[in-house]
N, C-alpha and C. Protein backbone atom coordinates (compact mmCIF):
# COMPACT_ATOMS: atom_id res chain seq x y z
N UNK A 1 1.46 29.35 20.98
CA UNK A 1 2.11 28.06 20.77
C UNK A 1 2.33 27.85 19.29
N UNK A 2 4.18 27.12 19.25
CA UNK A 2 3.84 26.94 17.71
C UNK A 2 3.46 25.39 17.11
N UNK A 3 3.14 24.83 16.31
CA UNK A 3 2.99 23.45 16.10
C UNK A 3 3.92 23.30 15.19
N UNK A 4 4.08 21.93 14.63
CA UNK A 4 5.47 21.47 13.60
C UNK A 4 4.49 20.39 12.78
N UNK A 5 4.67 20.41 11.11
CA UNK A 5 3.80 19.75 10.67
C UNK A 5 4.37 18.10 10.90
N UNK A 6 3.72 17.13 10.46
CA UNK A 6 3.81 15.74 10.30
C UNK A 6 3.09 15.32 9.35
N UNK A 7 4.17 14.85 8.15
CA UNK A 7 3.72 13.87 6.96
C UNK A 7 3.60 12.76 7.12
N UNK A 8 2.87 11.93 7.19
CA UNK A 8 2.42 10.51 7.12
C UNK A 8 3.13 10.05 5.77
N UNK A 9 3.56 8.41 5.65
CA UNK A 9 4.04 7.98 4.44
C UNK A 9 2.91 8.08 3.13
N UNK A 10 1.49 7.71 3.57
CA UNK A 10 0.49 8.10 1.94
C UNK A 10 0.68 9.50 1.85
N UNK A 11 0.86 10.70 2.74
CA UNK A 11 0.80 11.99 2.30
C UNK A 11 2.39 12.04 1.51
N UNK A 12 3.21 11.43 1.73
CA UNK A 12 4.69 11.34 1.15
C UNK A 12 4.38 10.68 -0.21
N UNK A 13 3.52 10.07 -0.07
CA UNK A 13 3.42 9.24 -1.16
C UNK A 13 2.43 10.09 -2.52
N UNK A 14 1.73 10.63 -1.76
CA UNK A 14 0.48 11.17 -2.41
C UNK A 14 1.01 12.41 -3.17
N UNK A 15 2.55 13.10 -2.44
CA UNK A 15 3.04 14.23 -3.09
C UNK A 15 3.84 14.19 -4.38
N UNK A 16 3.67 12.42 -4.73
CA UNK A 16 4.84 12.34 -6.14
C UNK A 16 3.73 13.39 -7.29
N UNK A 17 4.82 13.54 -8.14
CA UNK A 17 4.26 14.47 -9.23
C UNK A 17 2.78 16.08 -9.53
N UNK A 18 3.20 16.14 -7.53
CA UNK A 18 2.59 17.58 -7.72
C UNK A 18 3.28 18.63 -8.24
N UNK A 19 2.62 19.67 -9.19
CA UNK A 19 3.74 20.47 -9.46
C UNK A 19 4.57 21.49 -8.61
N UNK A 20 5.85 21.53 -9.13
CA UNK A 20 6.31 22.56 -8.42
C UNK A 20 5.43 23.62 -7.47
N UNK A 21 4.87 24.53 -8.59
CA UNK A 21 4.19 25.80 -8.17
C UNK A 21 2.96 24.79 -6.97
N UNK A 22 2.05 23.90 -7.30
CA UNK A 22 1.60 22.81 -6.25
C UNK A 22 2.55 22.65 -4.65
N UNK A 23 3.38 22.24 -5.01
CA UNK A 23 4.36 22.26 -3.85
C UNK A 23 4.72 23.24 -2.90
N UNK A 24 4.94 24.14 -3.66
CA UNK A 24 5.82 25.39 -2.99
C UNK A 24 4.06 26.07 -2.00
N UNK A 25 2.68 26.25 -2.76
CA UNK A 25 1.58 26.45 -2.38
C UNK A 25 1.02 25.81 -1.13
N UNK A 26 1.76 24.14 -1.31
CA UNK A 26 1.62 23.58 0.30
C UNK A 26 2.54 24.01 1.42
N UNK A 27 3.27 24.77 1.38
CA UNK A 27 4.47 24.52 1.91
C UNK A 27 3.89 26.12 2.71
N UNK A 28 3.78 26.90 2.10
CA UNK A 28 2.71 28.23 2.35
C UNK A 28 1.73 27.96 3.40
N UNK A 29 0.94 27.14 3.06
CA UNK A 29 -0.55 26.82 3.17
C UNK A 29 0.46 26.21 5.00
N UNK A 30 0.79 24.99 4.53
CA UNK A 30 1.52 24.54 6.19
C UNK A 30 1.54 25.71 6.95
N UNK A 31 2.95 26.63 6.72
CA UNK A 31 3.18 27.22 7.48
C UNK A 31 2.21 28.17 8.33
N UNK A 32 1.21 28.28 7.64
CA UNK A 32 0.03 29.46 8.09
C UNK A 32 -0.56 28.41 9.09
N UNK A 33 -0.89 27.05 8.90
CA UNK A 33 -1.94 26.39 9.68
C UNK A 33 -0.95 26.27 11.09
N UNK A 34 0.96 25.95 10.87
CA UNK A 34 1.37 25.78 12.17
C UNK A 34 1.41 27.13 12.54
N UNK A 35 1.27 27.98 12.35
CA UNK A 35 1.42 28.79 13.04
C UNK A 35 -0.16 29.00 13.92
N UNK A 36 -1.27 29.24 13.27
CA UNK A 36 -2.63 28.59 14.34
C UNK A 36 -3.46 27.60 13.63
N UNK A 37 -3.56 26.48 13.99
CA UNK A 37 -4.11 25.52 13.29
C UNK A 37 -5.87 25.68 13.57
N UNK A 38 -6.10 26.30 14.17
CA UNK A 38 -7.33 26.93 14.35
C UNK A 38 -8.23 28.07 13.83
N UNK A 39 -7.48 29.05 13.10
CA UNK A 39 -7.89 29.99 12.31
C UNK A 39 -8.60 29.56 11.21
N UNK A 40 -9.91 30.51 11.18
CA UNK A 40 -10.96 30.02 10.06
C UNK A 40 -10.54 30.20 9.00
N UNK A 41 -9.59 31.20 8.58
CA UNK A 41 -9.59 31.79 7.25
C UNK A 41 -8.29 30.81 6.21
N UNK A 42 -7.93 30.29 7.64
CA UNK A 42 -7.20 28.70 6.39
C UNK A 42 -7.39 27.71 7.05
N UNK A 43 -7.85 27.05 7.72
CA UNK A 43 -8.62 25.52 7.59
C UNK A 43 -10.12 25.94 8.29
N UNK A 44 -10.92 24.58 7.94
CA UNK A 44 -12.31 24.40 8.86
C UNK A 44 -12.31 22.67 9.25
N UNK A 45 -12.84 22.92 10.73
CA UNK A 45 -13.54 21.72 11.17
C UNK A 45 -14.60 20.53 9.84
N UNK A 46 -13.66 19.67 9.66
CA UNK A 46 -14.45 18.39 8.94
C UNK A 46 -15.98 18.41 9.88
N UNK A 47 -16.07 18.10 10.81
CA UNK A 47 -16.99 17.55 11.65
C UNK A 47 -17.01 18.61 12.54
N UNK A 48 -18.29 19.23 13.31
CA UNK A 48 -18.45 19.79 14.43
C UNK A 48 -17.90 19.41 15.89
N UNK A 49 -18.09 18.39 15.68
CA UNK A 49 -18.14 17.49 17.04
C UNK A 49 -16.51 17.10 17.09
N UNK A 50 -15.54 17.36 16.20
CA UNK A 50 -14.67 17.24 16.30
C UNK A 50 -13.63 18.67 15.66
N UNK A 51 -13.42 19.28 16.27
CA UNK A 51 -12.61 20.06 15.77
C UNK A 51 -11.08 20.42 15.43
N UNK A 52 -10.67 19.26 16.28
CA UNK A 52 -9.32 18.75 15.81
C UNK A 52 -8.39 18.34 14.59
N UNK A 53 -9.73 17.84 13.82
CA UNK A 53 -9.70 17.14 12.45
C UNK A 53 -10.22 18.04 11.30
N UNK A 54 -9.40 18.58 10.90
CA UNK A 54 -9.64 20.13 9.96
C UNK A 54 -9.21 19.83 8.45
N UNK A 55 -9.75 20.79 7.36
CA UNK A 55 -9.25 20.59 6.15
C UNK A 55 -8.66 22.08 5.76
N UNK A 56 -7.84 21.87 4.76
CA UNK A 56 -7.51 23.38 4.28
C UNK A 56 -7.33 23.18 2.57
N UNK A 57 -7.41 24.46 2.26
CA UNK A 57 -7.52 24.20 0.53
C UNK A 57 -6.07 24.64 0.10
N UNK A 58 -5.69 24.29 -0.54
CA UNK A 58 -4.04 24.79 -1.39
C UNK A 58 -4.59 25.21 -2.66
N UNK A 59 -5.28 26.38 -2.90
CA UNK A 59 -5.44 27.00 -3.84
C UNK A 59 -6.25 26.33 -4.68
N UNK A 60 -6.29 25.89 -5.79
CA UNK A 60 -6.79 25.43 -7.22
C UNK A 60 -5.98 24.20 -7.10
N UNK A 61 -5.24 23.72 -6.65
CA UNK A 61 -4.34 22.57 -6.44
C UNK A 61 -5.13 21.38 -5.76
N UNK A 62 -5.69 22.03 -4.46
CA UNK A 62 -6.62 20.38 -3.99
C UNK A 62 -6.97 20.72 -2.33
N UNK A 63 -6.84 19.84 -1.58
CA UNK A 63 -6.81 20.26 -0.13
C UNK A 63 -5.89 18.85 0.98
N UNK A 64 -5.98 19.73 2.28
CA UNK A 64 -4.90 18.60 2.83
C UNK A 64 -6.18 18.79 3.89
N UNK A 65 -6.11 17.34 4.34
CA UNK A 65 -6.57 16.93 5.36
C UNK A 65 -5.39 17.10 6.98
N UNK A 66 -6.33 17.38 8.35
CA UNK A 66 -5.13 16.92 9.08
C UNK A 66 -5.54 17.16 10.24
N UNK A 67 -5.06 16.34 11.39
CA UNK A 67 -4.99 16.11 13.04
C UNK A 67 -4.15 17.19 14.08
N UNK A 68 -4.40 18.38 14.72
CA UNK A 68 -4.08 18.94 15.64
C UNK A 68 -4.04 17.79 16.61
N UNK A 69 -2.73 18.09 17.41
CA UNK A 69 -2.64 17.29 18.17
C UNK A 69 -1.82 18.19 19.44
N UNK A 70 -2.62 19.10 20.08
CA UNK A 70 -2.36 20.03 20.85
C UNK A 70 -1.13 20.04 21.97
N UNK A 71 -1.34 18.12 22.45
CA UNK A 71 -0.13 18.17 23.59
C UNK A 71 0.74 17.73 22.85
N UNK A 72 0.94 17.77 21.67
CA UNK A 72 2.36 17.14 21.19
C UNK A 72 3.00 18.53 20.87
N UNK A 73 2.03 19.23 20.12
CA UNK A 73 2.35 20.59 19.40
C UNK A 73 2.64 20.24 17.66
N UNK A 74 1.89 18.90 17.56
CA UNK A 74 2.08 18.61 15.72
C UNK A 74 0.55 18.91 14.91
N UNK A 75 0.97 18.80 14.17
CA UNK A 75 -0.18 19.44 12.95
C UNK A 75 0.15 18.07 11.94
N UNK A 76 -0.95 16.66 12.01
CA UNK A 76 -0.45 15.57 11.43
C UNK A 76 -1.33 15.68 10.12
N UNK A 77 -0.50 15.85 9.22
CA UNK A 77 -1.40 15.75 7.69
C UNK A 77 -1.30 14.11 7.09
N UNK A 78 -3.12 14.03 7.17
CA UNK A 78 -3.15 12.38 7.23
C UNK A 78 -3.76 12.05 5.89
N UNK A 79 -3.73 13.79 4.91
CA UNK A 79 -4.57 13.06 3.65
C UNK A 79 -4.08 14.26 2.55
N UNK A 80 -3.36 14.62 1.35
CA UNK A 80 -3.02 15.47 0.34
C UNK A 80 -4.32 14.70 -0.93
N UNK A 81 -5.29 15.72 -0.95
CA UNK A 81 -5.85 15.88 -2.27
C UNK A 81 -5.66 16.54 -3.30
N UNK A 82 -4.92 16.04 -4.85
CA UNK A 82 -4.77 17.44 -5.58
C UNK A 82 -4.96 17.12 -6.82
N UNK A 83 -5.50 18.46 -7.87
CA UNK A 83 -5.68 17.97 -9.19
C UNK A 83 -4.59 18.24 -10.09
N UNK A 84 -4.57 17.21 -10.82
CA UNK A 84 -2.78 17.18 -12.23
C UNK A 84 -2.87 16.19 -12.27
């Protein structure tokens, strides 16, 4: 199955003045998680008890928070952390 990401307006908001090379690194980082949003080797479970709710790192840049949402088939990014 493939998933399709979803930006929330604070993650729209949160992306003013990341850099380029920042940007293009999320955009990477997405595509790997829709393709299995479950794979350890780019996100992990926040919480045990919830595994839906995962984080992933964008390099030296920061990390995105975000919601699998299996019967929709979206990957909802509900939080962009980054340093600059």
């Amino acid at each position: 199955m493939s998933y399709r990401p979803l930006l929330g307006e604070q993650v729209l908001r949160q992306m003013r003045g990341l850099p380029a090379e920042g940007f293009d690194l999320l955009v990477q980082v997405l595509t790997r998680i829709c393709e299995d949003p479950y794979d350890r080797l780019f996100s992990r479970a926040i919480r045990a008890d919830d595994p839906a709710r995962r984080m992933a790192e964008i390099g030296d840049f920061g990390f995105v928070e975000f919601l699998v949402d299996d019967a929709a088939g979206l990957v909802r990014v509900v939080t962009l952390v980054w340093v600059g």
